[in-house]
N, C-alpha and C. Protein backbone atom coordinates (compact mmCIF):
# COMPACT_ATOMS: atom_id res chain seq x y z
N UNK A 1 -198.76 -71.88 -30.50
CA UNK A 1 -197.51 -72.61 -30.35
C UNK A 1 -197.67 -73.99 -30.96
N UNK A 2 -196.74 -74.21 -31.68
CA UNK A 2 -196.55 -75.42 -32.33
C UNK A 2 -196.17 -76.59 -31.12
N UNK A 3 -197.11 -78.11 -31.41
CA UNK A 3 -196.87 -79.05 -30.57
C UNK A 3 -195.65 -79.59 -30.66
N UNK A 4 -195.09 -80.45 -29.81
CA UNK A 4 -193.39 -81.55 -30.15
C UNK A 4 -194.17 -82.33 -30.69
N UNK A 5 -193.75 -82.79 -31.81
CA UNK A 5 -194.11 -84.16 -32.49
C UNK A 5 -192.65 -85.29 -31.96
N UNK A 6 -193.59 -86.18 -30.82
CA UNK A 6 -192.45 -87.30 -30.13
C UNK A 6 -190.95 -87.93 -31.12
N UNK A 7 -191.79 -88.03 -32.51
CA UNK A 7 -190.33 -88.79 -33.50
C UNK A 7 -189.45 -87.96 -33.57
N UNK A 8 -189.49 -85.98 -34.06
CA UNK A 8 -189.04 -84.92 -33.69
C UNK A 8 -188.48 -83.90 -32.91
N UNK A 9 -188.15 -84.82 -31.20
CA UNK A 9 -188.32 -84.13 -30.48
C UNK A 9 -186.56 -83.61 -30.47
N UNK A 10 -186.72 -82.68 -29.87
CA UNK A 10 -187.42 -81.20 -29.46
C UNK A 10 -188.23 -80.12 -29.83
N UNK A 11 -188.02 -80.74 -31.75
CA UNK A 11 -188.28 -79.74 -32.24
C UNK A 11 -189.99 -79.58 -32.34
N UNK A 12 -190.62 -78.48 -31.99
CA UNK A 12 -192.18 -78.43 -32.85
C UNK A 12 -192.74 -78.08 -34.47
N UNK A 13 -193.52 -79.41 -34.29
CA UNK A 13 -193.92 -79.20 -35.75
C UNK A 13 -195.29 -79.83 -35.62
N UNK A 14 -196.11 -79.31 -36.57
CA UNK A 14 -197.45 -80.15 -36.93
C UNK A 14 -197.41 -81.19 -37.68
N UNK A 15 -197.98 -82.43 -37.51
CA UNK A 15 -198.20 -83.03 -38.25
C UNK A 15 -199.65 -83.90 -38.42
N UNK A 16 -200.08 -84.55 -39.17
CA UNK A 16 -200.98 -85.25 -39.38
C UNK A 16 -201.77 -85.61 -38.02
N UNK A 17 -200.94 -86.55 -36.90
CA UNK A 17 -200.79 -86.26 -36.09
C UNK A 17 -201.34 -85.95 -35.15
N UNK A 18 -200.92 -84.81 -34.99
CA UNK A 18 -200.77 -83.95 -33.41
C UNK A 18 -201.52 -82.49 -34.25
N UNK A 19 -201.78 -81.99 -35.17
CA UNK A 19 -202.89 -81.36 -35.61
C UNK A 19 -204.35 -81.35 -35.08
N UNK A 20 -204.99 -82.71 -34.52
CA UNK A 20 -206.09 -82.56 -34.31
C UNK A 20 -206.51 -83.30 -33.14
N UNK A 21 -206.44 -81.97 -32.32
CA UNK A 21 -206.79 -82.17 -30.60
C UNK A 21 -208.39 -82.24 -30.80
N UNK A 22 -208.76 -82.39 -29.45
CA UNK A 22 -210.39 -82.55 -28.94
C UNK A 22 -211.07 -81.13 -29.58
N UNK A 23 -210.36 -80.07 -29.30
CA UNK A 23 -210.63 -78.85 -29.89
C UNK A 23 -211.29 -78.59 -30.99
N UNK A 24 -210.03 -78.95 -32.50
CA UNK A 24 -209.99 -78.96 -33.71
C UNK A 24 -210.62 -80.51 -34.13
N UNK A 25 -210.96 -81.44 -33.69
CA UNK A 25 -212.07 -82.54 -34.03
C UNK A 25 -213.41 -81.77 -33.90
N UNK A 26 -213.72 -80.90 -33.38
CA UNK A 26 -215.15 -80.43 -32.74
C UNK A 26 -215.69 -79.28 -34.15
N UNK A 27 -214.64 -79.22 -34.78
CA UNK A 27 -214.66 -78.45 -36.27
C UNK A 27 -215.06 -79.18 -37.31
N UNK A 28 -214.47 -79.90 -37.20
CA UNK A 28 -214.59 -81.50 -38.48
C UNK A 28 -213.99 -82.65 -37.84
N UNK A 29 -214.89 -83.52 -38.08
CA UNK A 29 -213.72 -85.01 -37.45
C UNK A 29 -213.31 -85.17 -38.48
N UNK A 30 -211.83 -86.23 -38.60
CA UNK A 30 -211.02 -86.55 -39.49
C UNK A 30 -211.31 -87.68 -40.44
N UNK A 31 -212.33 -88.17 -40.44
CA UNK A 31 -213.04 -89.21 -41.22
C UNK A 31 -213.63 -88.14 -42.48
N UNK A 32 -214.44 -86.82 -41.97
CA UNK A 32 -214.91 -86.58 -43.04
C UNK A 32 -213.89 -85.66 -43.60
N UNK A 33 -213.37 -85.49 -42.95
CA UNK A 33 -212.13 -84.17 -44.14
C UNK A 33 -211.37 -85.18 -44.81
N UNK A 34 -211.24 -86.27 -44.24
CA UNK A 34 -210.73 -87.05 -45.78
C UNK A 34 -212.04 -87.46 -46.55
N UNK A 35 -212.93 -87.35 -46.43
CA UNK A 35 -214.17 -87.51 -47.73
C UNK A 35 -214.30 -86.26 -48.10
N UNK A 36 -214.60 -85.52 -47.46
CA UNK A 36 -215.30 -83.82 -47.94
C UNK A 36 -213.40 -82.68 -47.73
N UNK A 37 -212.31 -83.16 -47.60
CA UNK A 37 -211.65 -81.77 -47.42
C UNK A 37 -212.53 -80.59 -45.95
N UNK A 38 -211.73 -79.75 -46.40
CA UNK A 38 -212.31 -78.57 -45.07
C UNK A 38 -212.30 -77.21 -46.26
N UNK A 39 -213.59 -77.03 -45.96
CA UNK A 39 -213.95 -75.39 -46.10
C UNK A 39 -212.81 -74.18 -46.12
N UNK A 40 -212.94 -73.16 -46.50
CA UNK A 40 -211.38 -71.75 -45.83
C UNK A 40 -212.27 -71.70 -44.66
N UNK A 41 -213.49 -71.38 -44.08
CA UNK A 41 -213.89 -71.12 -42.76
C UNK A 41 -213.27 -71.98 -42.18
N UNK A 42 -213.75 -73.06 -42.45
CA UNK A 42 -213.00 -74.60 -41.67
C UNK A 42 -211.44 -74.60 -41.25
N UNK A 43 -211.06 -74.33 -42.29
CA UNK A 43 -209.34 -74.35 -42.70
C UNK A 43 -208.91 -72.88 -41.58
N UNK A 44 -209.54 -71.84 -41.42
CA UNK A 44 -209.32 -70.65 -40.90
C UNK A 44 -209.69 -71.09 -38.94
N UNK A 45 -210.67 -71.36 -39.29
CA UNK A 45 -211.49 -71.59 -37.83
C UNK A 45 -210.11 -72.99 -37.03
N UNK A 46 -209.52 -73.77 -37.72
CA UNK A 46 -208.59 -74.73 -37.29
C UNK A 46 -207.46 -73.96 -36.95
N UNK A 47 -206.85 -73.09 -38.21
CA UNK A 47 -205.64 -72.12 -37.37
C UNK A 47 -205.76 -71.96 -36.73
N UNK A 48 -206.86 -70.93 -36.47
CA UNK A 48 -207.01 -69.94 -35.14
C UNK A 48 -206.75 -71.10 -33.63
N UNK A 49 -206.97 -72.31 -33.65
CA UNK A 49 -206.18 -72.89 -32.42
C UNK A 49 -204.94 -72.39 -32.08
N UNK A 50 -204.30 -72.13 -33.23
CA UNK A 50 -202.92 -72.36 -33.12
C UNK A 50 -202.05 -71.41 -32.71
N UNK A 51 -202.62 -70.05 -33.55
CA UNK A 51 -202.18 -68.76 -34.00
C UNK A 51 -202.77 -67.64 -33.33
N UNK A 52 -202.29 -66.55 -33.19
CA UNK A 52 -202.82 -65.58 -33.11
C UNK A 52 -203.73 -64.83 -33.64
N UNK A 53 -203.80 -64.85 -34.66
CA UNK A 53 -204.49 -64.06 -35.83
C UNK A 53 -204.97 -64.78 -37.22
N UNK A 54 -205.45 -65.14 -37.81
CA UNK A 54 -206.38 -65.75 -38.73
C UNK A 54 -207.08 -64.95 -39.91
N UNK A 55 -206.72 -64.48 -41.19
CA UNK A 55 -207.50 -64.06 -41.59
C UNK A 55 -207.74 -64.63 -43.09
N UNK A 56 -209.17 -65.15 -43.42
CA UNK A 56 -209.33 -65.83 -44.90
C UNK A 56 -209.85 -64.99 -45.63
N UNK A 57 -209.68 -64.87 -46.78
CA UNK A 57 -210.39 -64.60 -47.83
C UNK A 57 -210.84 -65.05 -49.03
N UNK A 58 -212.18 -64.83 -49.60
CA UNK A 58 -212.79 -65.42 -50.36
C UNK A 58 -212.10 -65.23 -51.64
N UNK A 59 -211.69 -65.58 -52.85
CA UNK A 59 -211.40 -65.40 -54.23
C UNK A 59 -212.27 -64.94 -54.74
N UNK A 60 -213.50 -64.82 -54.45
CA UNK A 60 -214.77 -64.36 -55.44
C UNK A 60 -214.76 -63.01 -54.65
N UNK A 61 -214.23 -62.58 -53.76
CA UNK A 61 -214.30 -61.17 -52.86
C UNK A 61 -213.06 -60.13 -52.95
N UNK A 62 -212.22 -60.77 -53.94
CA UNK A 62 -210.96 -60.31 -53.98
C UNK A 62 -210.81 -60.18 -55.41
N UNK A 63 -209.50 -60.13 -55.85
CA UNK A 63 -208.94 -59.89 -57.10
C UNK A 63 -207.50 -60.15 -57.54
N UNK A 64 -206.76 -60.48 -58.74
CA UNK A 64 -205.64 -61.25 -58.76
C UNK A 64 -204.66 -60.00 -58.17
N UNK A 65 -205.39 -58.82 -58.55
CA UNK A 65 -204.07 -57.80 -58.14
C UNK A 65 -203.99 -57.74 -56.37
N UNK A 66 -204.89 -57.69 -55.57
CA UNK A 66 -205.36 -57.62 -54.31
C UNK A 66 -204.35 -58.85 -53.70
N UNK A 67 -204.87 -60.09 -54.51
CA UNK A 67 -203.89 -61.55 -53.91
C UNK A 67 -202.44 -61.53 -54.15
N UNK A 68 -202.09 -60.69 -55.43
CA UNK A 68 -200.69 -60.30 -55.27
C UNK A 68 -200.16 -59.45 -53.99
N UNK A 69 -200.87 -58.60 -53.54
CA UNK A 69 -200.23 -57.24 -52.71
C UNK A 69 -200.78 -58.07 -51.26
N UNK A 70 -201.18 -59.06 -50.81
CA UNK A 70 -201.40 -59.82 -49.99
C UNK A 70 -200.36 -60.31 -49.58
N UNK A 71 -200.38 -61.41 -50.69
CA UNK A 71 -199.36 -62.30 -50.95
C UNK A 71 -197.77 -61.74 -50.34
N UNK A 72 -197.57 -60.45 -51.58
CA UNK A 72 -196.13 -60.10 -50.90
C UNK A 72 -195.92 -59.61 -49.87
N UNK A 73 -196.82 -58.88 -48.92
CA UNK A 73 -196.81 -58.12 -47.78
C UNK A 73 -196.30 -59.47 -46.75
N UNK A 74 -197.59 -60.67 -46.35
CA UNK A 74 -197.29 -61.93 -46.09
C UNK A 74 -195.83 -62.47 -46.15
N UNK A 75 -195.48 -62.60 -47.55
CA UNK A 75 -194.07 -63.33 -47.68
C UNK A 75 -192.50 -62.30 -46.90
N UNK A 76 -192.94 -60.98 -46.83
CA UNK A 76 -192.55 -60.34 -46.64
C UNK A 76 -192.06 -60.25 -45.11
N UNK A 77 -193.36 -60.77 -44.44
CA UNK A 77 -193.64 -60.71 -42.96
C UNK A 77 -192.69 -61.95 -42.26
N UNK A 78 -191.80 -61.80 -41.42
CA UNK A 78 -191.30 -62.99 -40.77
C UNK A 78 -192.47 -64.04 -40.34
N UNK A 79 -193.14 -63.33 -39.71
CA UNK A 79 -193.98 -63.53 -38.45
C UNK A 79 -195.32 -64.18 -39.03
N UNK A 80 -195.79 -64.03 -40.38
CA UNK A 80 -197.01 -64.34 -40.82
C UNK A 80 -196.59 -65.61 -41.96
N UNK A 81 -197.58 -66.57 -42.36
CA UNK A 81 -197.71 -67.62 -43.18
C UNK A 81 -198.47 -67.52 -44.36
N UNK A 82 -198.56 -67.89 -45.75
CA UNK A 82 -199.88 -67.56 -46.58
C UNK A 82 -200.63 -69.06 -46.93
N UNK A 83 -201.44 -69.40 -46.95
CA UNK A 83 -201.98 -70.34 -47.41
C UNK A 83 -203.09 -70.50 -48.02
N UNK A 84 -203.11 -71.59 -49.39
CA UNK A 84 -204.06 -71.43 -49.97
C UNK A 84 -204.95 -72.60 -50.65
N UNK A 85 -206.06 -71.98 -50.78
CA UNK A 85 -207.17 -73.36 -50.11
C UNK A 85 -207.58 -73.14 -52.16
N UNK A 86 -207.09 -74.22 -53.06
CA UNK A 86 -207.11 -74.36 -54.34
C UNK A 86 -208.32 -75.71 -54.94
N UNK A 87 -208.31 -75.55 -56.18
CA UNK A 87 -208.39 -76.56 -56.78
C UNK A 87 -207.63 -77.10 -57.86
N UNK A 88 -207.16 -78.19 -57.62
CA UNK A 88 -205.77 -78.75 -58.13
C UNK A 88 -205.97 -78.93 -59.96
N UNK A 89 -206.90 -79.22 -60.35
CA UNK A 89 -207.55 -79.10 -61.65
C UNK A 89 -207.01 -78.07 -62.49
N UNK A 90 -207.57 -76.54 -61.59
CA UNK A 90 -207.14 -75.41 -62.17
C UNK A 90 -205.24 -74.99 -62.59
N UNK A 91 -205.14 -75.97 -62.44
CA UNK A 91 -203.42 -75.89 -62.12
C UNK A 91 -202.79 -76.91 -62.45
N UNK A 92 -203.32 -77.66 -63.78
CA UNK A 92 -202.96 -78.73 -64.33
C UNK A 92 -202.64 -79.97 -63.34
N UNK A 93 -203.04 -79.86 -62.07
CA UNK A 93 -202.81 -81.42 -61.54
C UNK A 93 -203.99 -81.87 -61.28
N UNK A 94 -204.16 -83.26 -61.00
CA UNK A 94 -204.90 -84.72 -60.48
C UNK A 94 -205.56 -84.61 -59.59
N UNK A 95 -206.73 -84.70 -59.12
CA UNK A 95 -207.40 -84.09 -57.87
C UNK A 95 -208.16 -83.01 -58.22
N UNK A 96 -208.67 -82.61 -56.62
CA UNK A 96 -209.59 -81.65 -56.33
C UNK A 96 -209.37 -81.18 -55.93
N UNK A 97 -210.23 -80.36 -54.81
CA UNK A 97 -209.31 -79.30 -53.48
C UNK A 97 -208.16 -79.99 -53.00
N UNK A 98 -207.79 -78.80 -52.96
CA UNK A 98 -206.33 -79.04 -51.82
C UNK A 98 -205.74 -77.32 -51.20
N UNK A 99 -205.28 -77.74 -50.09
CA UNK A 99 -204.86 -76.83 -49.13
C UNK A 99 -203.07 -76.69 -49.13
N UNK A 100 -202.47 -75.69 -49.20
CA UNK A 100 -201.00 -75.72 -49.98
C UNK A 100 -200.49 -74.08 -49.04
N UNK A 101 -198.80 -74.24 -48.76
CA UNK A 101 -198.59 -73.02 -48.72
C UNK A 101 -198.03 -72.27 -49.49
N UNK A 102 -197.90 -70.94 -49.43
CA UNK A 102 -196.95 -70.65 -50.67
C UNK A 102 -195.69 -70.02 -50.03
N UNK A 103 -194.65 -70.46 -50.52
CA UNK A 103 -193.49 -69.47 -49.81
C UNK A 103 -192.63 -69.00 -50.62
N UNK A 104 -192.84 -68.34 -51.73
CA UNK A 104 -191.61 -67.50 -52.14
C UNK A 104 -192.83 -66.65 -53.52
N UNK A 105 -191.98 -65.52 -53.89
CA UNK A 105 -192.71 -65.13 -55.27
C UNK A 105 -191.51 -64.84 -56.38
N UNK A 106 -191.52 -64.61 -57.58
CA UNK A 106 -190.44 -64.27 -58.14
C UNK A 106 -191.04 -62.68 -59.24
N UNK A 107 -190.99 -61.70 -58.98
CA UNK A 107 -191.64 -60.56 -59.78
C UNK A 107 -191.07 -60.88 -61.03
N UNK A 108 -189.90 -61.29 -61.49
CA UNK A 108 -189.68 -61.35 -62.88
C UNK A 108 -190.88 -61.68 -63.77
N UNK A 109 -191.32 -62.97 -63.46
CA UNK A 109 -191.97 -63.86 -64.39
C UNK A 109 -193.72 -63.80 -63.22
N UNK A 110 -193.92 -63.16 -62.48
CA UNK A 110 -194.79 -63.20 -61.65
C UNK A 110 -195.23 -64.30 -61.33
N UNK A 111 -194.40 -64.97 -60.88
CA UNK A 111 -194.97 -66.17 -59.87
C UNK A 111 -194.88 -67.03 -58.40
N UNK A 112 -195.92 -67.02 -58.02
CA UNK A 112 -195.50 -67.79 -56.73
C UNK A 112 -195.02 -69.78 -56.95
N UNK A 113 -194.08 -69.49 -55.61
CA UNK A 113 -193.51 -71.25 -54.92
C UNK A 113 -194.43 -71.45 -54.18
N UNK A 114 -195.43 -72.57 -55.05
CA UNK A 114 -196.37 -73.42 -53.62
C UNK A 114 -195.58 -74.55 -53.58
N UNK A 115 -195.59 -75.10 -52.35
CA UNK A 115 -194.80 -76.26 -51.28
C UNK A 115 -196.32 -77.10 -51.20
N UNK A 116 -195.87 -77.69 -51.92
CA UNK A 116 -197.83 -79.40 -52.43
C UNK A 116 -196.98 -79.60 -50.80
N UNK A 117 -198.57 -79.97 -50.04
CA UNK A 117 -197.96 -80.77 -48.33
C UNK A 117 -198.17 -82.40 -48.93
N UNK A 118 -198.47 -82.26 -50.25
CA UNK A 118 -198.37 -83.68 -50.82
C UNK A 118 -196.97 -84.40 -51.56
N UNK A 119 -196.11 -83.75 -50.97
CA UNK A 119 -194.97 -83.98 -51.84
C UNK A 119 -194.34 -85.29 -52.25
N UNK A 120 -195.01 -85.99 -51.91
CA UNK A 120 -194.85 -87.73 -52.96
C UNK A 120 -195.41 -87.33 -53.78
N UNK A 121 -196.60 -86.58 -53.69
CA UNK A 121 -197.44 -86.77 -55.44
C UNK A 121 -196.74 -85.82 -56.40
N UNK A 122 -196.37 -84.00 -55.80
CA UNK A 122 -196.32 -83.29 -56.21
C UNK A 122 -195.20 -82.56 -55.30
N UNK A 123 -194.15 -82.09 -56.80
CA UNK A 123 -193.08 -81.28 -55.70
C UNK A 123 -193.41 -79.85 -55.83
N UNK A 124 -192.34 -79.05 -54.93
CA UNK A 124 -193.04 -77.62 -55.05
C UNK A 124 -193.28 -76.98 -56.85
N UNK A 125 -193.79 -75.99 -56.98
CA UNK A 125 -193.92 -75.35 -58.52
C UNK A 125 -194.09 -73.98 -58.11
N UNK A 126 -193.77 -73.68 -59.48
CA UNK A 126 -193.87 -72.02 -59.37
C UNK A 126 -195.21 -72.03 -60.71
N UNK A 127 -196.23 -71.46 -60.08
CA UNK A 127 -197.37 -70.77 -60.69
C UNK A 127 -197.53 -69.43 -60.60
N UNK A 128 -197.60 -68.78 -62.22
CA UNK A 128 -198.13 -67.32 -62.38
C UNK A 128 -199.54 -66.88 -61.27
N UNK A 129 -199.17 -65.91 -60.59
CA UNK A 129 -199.96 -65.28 -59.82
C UNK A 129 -201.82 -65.49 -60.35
N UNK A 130 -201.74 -65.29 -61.77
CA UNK A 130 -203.12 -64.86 -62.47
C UNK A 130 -203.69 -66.45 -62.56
N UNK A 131 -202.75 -67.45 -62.71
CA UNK A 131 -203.58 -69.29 -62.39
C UNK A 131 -203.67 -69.36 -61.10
N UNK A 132 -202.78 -69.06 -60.47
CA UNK A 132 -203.22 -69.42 -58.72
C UNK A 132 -204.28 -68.86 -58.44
N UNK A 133 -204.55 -67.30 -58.57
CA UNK A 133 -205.74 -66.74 -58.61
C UNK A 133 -207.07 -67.46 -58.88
N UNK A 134 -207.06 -67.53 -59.95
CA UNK A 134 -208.31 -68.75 -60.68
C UNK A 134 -208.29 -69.80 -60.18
N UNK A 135 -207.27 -70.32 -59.89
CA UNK A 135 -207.31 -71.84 -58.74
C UNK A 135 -208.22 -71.85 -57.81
N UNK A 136 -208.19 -70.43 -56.86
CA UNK A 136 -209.51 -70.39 -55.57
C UNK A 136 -210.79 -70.06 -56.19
N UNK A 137 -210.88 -69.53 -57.47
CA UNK A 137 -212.12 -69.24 -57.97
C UNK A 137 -213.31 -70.31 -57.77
N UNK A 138 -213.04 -71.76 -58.81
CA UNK A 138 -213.90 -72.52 -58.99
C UNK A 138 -214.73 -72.81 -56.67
N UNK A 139 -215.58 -72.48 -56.64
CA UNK A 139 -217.07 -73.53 -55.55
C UNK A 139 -216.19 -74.45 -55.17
N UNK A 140 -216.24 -74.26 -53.53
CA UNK A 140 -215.93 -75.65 -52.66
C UNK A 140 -217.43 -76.32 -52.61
N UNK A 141 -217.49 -77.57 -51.92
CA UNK A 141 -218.79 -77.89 -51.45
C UNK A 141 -219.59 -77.30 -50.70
N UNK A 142 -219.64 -76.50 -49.80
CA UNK A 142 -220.72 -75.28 -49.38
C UNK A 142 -221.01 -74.40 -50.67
N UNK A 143 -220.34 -74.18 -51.65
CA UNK A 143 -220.85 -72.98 -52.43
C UNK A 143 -220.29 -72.19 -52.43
N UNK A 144 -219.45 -71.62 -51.49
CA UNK A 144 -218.20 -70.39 -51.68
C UNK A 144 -216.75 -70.64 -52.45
N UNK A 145 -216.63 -69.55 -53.22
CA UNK A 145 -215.19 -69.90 -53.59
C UNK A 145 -214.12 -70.63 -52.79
N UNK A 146 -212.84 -70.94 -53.23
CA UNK A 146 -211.64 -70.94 -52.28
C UNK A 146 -211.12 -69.87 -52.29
N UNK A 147 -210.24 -69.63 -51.72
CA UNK A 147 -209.50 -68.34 -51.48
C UNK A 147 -208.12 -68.47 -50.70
N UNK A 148 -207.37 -67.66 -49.72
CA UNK A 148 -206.52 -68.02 -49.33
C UNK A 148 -206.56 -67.15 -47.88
N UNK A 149 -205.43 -67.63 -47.02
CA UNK A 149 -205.41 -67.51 -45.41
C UNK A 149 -203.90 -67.24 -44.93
N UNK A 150 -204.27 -65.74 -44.39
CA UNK A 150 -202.78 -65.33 -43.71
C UNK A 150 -203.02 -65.63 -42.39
N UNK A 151 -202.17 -66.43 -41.98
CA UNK A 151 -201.67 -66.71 -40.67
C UNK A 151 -200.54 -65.70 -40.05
N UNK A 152 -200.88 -65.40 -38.71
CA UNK A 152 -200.01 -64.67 -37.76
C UNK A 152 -199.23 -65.61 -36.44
N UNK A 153 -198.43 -65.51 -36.24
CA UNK A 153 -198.21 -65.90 -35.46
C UNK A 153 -198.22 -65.17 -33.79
């Protein structure tokens, strides 16, 4: 269940915030995820506060066709979220990792709507399935690919 954010109220929403209880500090404190970012374990292991169900996957364990039939099942799902743990490089922007959701696909032109949670820097875009793909490819700092994370609610 999503917290009330007080400026928001009634409504629940996460934010910056109210994201990181005693719980989810005990994962990463917030000093170093703004130096180091968070891992998909990291990033996965933090949902799971939230959510019911949690599941990440590696990009180096998968395949662009696999992240498509993911992807749409996900977008498909009321009930589930997709998110994906990138490197911004691979995708012609400024930066490094970053963590993004995606919410829409378009089969014409095969591409997904990622929603940047940076949206001063970056507004949403539509990227071909086969760059987003390669986006989780490049090594986080542990050594594992990025990849991406269906959330359940």
């Amino acid at each position: 269940k999503s917290p009330v954010a007080p400026l928001l109220y009634p409504y629940q929403i996460f934010t910056e915030e109210n994201i990181f209880t005693e719980d989810a500090l005990k994962i990463k404190p917030v000093s170093t995820i703004e130096r180091e970012g968070l891992t998909l374990p990291e990033l996965s292991q933090l949902l799971a506060l939230y959510a019911s169900e949690v599941q990440h996957t590696f990009a180096a364990d998968s395949s662009v066709e696999e992240f498509r039939q993911v992807a749409l099942a996900t977008l498909q799902d009321p009930n589930k979220r997709l998110i994906i743990n990138y490197l911004r490089t691979a995708v012609e922007q400024v930066g490094g990792g970053h963590i993004s959701p995606i919410a829409a696909y378009d089969e014409a032109s095969d591409r997904f709507l990622m929603l940047d949670v940076a949206r001063y820097k970056y507004p949403p875009s539509w990227i071909t399935a086969s760059d987003m793909f390669n986006s989780m490819l490049p090594h986080d700092s542990d050594g594992e690919s990025r990849g991406y994370v269906v959330v359940s609610k």
